[in-house]
C-alpha atoms as a PDB file:
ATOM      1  CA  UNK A   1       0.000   0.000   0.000  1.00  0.00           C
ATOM      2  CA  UNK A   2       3.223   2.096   0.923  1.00  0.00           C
ATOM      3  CA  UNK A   3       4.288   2.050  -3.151  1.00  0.00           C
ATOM      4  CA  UNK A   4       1.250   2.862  -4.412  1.00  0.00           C
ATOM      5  CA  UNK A   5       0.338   5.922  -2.261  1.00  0.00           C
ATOM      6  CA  UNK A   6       3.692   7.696  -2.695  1.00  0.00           C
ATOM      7  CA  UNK A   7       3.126   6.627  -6.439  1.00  0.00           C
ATOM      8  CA  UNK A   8      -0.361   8.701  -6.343  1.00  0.00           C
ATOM      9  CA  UNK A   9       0.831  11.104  -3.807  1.00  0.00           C
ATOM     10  CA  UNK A  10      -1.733  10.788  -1.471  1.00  0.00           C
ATOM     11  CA  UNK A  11      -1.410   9.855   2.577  1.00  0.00           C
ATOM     12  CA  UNK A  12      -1.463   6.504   3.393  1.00  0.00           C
ATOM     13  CA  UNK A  13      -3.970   7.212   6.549  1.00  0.00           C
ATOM     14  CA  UNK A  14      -6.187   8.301   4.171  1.00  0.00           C
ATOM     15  CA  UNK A  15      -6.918   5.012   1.573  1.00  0.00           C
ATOM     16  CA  UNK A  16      -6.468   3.459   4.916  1.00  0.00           C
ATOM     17  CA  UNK A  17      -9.607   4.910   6.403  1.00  0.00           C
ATOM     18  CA  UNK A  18     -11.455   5.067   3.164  1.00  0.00           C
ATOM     19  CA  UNK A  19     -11.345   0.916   3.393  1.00  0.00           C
ATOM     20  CA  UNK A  20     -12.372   0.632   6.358  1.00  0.00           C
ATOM     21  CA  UNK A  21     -15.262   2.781   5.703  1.00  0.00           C
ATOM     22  CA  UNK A  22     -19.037   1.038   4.936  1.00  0.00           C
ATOM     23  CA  UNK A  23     -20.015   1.536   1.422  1.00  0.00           C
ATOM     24  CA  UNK A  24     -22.183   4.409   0.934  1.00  0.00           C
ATOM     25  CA  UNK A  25     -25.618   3.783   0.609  1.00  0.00           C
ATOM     26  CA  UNK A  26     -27.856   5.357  -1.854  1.00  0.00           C
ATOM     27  CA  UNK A  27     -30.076   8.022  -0.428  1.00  0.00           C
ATOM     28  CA  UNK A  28     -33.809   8.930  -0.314  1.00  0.00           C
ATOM     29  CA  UNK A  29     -36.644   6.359  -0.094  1.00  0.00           C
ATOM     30  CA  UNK A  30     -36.902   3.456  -2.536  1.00  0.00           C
ATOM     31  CA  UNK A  31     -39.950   4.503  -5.041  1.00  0.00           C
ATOM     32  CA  UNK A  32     -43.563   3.231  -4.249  1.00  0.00           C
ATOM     33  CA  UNK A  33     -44.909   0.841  -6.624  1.00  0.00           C
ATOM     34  CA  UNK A  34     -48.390   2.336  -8.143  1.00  0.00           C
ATOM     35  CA  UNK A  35     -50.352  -0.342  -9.909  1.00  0.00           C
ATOM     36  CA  UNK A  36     -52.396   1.379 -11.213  1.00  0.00           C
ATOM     37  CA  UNK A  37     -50.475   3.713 -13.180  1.00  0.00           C
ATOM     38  CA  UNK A  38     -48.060   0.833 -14.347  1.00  0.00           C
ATOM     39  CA  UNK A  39     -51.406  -0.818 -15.555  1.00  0.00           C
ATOM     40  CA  UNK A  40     -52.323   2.561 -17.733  1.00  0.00           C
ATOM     41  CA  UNK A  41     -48.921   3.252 -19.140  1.00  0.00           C
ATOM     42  CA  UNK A  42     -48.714  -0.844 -20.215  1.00  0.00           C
ATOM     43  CA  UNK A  43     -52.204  -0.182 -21.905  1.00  0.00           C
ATOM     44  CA  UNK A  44     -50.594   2.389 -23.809  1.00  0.00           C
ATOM     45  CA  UNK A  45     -47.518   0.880 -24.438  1.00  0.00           C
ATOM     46  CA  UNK A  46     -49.241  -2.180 -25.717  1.00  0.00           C
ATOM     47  CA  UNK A  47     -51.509   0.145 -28.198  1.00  0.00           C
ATOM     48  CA  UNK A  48     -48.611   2.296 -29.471  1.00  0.00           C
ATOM     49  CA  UNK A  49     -45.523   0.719 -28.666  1.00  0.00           C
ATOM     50  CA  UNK A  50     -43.430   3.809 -30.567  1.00  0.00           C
ATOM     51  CA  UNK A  51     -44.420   6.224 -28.175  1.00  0.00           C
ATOM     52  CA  UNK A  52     -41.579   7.494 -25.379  1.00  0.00           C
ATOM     53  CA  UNK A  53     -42.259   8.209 -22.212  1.00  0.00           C
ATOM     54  CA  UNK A  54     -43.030  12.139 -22.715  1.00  0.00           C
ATOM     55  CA  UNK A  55     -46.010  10.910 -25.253  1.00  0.00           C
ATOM     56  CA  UNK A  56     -46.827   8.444 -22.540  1.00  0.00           C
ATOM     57  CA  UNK A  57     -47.033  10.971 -20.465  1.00  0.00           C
ATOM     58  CA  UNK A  58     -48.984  13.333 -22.431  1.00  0.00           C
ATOM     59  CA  UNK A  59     -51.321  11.297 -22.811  1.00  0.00           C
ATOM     60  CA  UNK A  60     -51.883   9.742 -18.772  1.00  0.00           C
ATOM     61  CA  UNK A  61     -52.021  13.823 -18.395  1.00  0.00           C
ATOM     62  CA  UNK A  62     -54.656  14.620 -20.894  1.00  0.00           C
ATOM     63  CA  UNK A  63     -56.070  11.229 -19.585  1.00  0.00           C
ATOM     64  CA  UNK A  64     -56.539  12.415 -15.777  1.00  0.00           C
ATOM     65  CA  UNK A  65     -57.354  16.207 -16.754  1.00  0.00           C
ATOM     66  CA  UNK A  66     -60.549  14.910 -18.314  1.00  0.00           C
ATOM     67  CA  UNK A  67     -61.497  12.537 -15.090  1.00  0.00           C
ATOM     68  CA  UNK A  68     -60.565  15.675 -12.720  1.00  0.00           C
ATOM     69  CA  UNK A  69     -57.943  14.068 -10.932  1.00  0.00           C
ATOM     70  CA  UNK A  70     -54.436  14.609 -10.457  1.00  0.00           C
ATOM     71  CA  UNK A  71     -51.895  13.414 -13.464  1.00  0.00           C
ATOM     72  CA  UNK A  72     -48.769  11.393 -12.473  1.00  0.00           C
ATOM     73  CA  UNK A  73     -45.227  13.271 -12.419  1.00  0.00           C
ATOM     74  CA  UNK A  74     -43.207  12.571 -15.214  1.00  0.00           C
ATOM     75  CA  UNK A  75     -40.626  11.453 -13.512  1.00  0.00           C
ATOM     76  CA  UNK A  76     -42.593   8.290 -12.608  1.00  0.00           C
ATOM     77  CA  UNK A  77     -43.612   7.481 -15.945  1.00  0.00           C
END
């Protein structure tokens, strides 16, 4: 470990630490499954399987505006 600090110039206390460290772990709260919006976006997959995700989206939106609810975010499509 000596050799290959002094090779990168860094101190050897430092990689030292760093492996003794946990992984990091990825932040923020795993994403909630939504059934029901992973059954609407399949539908519409499955009738026009060309369309991305901001079509898809358009479309759930335009979808929900005419039931007055709320439309999904796009990030979840």
């Amino acid at each position: 470990m000596t050799a290959g600090c002094e090779t990168l110039g860094v101190a050897r206390s430092n990689i030292a630490e760093r492996v003794r460290q946990r992984p990091p772990r990825a932040r923020g709260r795993p994403p909630i499954a939504e059934p029901e919006l992973m059954d609407e976006i399949k539908t519409i997959i499955d009738d026009m399987p060309t369309y991305g995700y901001r079509r898809v989206h358009a479309i759930l939106r335009r979808k929900a505006r005419s039931e007055n609810r709320p439309w999904p975010n796009a990030k979840r499509v």
